[in-house]
N, C-alpha and C. Protein backbone atom coordinates (compact mmCIF):
# COMPACT_ATOMS: atom_id res chain seq x y z
N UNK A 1 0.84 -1.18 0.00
CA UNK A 1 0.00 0.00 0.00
C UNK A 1 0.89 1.25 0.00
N UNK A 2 0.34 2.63 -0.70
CA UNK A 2 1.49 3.15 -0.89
C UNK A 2 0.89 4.54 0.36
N UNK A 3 -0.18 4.81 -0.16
CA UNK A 3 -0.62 5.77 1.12
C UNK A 3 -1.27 6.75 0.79
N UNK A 4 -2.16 7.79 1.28
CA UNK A 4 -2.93 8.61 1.27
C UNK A 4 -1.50 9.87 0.39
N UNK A 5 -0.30 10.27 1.49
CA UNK A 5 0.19 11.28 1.04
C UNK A 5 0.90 10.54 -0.29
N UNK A 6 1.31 9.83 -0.65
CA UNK A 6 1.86 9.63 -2.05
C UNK A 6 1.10 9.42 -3.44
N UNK A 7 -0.45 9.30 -3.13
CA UNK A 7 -1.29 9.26 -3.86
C UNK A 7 -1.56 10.76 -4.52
N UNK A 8 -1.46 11.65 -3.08
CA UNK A 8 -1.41 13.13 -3.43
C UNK A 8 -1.02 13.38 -4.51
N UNK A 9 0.40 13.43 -3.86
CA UNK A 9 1.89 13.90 -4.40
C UNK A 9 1.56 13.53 -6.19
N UNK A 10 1.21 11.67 -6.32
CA UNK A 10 1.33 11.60 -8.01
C UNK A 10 0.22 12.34 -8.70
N UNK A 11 -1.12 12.50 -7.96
CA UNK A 11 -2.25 12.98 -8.29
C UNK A 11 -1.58 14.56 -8.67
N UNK A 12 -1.23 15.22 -7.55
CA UNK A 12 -0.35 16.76 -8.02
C UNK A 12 0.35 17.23 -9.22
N UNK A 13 0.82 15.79 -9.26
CA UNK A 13 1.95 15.66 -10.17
C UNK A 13 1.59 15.69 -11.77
N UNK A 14 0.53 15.00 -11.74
CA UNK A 14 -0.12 14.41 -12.57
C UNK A 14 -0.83 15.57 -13.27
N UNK A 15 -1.52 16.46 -12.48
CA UNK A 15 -2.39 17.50 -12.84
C UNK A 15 -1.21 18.62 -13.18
N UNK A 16 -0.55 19.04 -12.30
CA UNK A 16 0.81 19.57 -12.82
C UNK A 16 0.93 19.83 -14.31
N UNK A 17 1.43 18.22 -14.40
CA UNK A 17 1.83 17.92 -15.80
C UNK A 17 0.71 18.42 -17.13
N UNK A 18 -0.20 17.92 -16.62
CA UNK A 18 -1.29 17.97 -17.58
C UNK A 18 -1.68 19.72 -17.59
N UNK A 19 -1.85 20.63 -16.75
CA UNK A 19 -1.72 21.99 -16.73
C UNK A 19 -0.90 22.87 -17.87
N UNK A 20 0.90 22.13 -17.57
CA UNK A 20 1.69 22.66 -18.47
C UNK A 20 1.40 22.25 -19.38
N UNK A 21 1.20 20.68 -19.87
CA UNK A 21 0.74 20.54 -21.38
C UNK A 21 -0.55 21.31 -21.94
N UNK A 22 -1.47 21.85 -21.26
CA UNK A 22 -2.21 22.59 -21.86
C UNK A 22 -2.02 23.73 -22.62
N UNK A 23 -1.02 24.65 -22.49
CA UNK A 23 -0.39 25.34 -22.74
C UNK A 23 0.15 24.90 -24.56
N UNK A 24 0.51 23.78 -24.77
CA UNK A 24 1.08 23.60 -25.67
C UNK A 24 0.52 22.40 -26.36
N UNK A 25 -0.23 22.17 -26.58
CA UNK A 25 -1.09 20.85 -27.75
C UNK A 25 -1.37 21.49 -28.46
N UNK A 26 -0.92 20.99 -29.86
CA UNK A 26 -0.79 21.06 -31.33
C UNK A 26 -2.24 20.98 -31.57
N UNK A 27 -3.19 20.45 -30.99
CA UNK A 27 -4.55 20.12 -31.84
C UNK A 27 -5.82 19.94 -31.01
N UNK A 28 -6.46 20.00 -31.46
CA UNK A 28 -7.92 19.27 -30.25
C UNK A 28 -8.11 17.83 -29.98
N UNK A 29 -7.73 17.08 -30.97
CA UNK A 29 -7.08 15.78 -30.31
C UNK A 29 -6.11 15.67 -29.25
N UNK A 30 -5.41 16.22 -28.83
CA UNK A 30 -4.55 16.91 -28.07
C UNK A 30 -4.72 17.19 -26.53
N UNK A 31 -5.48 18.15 -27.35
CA UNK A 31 -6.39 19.15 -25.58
C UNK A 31 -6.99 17.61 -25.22
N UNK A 32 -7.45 17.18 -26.22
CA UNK A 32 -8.81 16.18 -25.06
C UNK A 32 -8.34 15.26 -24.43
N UNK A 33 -6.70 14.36 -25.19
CA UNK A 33 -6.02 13.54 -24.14
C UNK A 33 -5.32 14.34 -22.96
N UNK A 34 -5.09 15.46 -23.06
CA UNK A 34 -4.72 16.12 -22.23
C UNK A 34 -5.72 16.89 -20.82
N UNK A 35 -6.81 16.65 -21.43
CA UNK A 35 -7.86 17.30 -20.13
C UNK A 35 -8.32 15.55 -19.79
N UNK A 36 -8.46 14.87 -20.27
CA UNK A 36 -8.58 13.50 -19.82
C UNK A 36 -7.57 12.92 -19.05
N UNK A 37 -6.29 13.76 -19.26
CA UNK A 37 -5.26 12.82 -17.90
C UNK A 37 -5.78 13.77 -16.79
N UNK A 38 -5.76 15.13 -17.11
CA UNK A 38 -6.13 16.24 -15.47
C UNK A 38 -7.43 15.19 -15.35
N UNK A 39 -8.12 15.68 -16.21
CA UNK A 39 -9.76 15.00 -15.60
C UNK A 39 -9.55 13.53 -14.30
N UNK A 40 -8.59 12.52 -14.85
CA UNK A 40 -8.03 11.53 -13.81
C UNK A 40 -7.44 11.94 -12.86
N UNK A 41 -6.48 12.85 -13.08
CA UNK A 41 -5.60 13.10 -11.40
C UNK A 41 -5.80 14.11 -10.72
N UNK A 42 -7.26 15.10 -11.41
CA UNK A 42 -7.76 16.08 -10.48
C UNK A 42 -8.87 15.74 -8.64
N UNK A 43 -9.38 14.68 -9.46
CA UNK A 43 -10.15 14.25 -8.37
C UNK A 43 -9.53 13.36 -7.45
N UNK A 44 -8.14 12.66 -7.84
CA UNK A 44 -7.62 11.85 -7.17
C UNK A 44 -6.59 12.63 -6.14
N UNK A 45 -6.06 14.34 -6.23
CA UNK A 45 -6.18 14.45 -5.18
C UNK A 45 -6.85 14.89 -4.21
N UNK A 46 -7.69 15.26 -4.69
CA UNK A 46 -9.05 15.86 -3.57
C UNK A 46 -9.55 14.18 -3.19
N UNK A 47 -9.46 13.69 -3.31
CA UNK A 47 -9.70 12.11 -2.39
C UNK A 47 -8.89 11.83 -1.71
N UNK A 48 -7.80 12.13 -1.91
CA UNK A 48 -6.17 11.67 -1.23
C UNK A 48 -5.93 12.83 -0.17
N UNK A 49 -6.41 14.24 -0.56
CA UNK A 49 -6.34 15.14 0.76
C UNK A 49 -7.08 14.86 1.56
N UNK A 50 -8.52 14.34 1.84
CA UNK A 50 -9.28 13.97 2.53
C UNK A 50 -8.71 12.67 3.19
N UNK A 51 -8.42 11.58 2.38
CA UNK A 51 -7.98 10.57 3.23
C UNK A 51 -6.61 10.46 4.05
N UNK A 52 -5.58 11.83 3.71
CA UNK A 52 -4.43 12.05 4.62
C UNK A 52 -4.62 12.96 5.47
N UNK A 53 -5.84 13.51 5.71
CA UNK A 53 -6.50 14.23 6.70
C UNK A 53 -7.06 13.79 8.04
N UNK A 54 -7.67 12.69 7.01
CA UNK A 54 -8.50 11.44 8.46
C UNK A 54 -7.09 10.77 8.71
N UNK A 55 -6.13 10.08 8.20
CA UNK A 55 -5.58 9.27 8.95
C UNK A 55 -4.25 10.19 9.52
N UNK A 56 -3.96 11.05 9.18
CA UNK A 56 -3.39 11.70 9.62
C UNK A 56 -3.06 12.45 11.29
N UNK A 57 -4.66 12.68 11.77
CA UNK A 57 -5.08 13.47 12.77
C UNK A 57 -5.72 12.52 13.63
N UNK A 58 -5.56 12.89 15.03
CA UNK A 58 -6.38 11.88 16.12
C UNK A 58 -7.84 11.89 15.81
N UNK A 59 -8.35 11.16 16.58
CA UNK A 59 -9.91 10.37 16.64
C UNK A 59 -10.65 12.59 16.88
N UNK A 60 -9.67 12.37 18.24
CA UNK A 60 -10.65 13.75 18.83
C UNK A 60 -10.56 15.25 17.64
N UNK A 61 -9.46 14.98 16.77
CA UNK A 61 -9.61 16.35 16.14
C UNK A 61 -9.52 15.75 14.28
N UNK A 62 -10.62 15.15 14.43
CA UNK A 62 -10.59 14.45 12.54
C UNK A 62 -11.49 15.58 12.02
N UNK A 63 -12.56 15.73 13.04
CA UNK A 63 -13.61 16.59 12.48
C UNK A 63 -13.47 17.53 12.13
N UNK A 64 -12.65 18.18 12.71
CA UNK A 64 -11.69 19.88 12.41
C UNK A 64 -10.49 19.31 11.10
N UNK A 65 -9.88 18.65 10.81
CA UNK A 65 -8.96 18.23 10.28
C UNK A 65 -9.81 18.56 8.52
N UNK A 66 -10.77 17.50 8.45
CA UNK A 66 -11.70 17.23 7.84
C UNK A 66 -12.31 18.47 7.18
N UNK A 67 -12.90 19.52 8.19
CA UNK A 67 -13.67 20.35 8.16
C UNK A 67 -12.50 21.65 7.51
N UNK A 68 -11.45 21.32 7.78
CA UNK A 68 -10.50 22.75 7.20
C UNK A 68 -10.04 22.44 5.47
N UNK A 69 -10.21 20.57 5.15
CA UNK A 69 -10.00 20.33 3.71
C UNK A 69 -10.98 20.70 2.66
N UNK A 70 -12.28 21.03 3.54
CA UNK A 70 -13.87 20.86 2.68
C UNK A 70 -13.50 22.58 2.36
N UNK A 71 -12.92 23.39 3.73
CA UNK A 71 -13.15 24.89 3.56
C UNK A 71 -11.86 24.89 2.99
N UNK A 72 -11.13 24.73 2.59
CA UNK A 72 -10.17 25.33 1.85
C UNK A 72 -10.58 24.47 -0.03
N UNK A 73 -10.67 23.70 0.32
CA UNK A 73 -11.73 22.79 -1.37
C UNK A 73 -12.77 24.35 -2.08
N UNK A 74 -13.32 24.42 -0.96
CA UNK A 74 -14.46 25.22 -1.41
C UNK A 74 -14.31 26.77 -1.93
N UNK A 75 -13.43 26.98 -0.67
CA UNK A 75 -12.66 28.58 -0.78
C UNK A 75 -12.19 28.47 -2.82
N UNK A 76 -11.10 27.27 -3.03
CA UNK A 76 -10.57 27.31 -3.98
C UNK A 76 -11.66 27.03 -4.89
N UNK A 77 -12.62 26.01 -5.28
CA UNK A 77 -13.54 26.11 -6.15
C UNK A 77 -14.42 27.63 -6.26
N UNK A 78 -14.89 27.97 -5.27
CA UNK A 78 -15.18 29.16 -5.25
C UNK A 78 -14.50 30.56 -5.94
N UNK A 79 -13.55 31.02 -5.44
CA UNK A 79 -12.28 31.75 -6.04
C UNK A 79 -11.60 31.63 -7.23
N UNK A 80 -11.29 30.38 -6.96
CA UNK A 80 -10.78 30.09 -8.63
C UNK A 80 -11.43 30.23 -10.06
N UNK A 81 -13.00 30.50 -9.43
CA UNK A 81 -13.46 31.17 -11.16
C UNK A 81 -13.31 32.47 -11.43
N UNK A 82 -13.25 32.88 -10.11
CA UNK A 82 -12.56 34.52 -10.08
C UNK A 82 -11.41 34.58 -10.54
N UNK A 83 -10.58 34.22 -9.87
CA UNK A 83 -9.18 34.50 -10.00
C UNK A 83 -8.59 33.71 -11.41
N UNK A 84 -9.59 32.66 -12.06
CA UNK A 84 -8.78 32.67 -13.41
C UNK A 84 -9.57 33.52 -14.61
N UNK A 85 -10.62 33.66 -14.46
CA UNK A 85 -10.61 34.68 -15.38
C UNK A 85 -9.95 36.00 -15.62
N UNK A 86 -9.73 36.76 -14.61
CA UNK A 86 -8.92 37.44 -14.08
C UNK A 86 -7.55 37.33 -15.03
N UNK A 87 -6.92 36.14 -14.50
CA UNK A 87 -5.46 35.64 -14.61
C UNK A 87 -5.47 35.41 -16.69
N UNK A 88 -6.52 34.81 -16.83
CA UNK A 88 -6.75 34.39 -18.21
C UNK A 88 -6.54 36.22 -19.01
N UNK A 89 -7.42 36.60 -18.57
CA UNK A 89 -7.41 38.00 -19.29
C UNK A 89 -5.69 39.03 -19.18
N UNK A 90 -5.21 38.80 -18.06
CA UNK A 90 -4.03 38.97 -18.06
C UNK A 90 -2.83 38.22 -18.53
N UNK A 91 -2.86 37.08 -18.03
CA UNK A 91 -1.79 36.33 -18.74
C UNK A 91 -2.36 35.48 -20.36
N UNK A 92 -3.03 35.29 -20.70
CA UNK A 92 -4.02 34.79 -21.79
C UNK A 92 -4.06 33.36 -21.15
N UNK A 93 -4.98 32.29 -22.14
CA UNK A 93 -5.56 30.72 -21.58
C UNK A 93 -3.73 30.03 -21.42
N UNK A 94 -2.77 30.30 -22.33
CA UNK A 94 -1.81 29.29 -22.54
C UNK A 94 -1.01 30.07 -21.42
N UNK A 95 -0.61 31.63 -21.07
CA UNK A 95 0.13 31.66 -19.89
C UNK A 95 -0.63 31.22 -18.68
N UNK A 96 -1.87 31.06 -18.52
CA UNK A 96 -2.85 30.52 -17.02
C UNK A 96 -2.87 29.45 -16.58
N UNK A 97 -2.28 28.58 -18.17
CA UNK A 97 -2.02 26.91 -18.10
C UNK A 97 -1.10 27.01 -17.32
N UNK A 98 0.00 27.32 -17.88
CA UNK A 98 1.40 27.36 -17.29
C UNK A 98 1.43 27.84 -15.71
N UNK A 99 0.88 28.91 -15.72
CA UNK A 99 0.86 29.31 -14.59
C UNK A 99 0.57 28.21 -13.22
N UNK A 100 -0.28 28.16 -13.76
CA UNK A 100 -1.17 27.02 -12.55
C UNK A 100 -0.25 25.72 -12.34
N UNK A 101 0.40 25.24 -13.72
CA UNK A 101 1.20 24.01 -13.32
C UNK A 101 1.93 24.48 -12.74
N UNK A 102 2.74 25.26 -12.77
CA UNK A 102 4.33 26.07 -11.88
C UNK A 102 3.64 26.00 -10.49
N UNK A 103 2.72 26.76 -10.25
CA UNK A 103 2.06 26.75 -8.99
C UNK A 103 1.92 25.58 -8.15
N UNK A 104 1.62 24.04 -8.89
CA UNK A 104 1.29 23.18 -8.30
C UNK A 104 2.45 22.05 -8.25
N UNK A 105 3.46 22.45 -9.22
CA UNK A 105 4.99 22.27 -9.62
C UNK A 105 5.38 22.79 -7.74
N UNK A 106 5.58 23.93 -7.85
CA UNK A 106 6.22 24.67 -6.68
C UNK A 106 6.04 24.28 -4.94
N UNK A 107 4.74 23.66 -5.52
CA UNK A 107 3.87 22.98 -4.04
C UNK A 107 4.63 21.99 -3.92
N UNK A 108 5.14 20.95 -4.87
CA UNK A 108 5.05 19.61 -4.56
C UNK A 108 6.64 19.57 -4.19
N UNK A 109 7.62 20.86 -4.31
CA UNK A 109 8.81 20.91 -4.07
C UNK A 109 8.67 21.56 -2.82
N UNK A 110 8.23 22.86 -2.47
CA UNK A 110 8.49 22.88 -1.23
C UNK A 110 7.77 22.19 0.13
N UNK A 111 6.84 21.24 -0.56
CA UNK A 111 6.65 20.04 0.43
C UNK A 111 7.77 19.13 0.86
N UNK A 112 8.46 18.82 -0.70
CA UNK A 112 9.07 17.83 -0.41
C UNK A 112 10.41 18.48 0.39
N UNK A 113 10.88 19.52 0.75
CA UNK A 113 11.97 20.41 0.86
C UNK A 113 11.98 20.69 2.84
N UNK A 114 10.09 20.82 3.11
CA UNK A 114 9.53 20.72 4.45
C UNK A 114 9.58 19.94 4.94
């Protein structure tokens, strides 16, 4: 078994990847294998933060543990239609790709660095 946090990490990784390639596909055949790998490793880590949340934290504080992954999930679904249109209009769709992978690039290093 490999574990809640390493499931993250490839799920991160994964979407990462697929972010920066958005940026750069030659075609619409392209985009769609390319939103079909995010489409797989987007939800896999929002399952994997939740389940390194619960096993992570004692019995007495799961509920709070739990309760800070849903509000920060939500904060970001919420916000994030703000803040990429926003970002889209400034940086255009192919710098917002990029952007966002670097962003989630940058996470998974200074985790691993913590």
């Amino acid at each position: 078994r490999f574990g809640h946090a390493f499931a993250l990490r490839l799920a991160s990784a994964l979407s990462a990847a697929a972010l920066l390639l958005h940026a750069f596909v030659p075609s619409y055949a392209w985009l769609f294998v390319v939103r079909l790998v995010f489409g797989l490793a987007s939800p896999g880590a929002s399952a994997s933060a939740f389940g390194l949340a619960a096993t992570e934290t004692g019995r007495e504080s799961r509920g709070t543990a739990m309760g800070a992954v849903f509000s920060a999930r939500s904060f970001a679904l919420s916000f994030g239609s703000f803040a990429g249109g926003a970002l889209a209009t400034a940086l255009g769709l192919r710098g917002l790709f990029v952007a966002a992978g670097v962003v989630i690039a940058l996470g998974l290093l200074a985790r691993r660095r913590g």
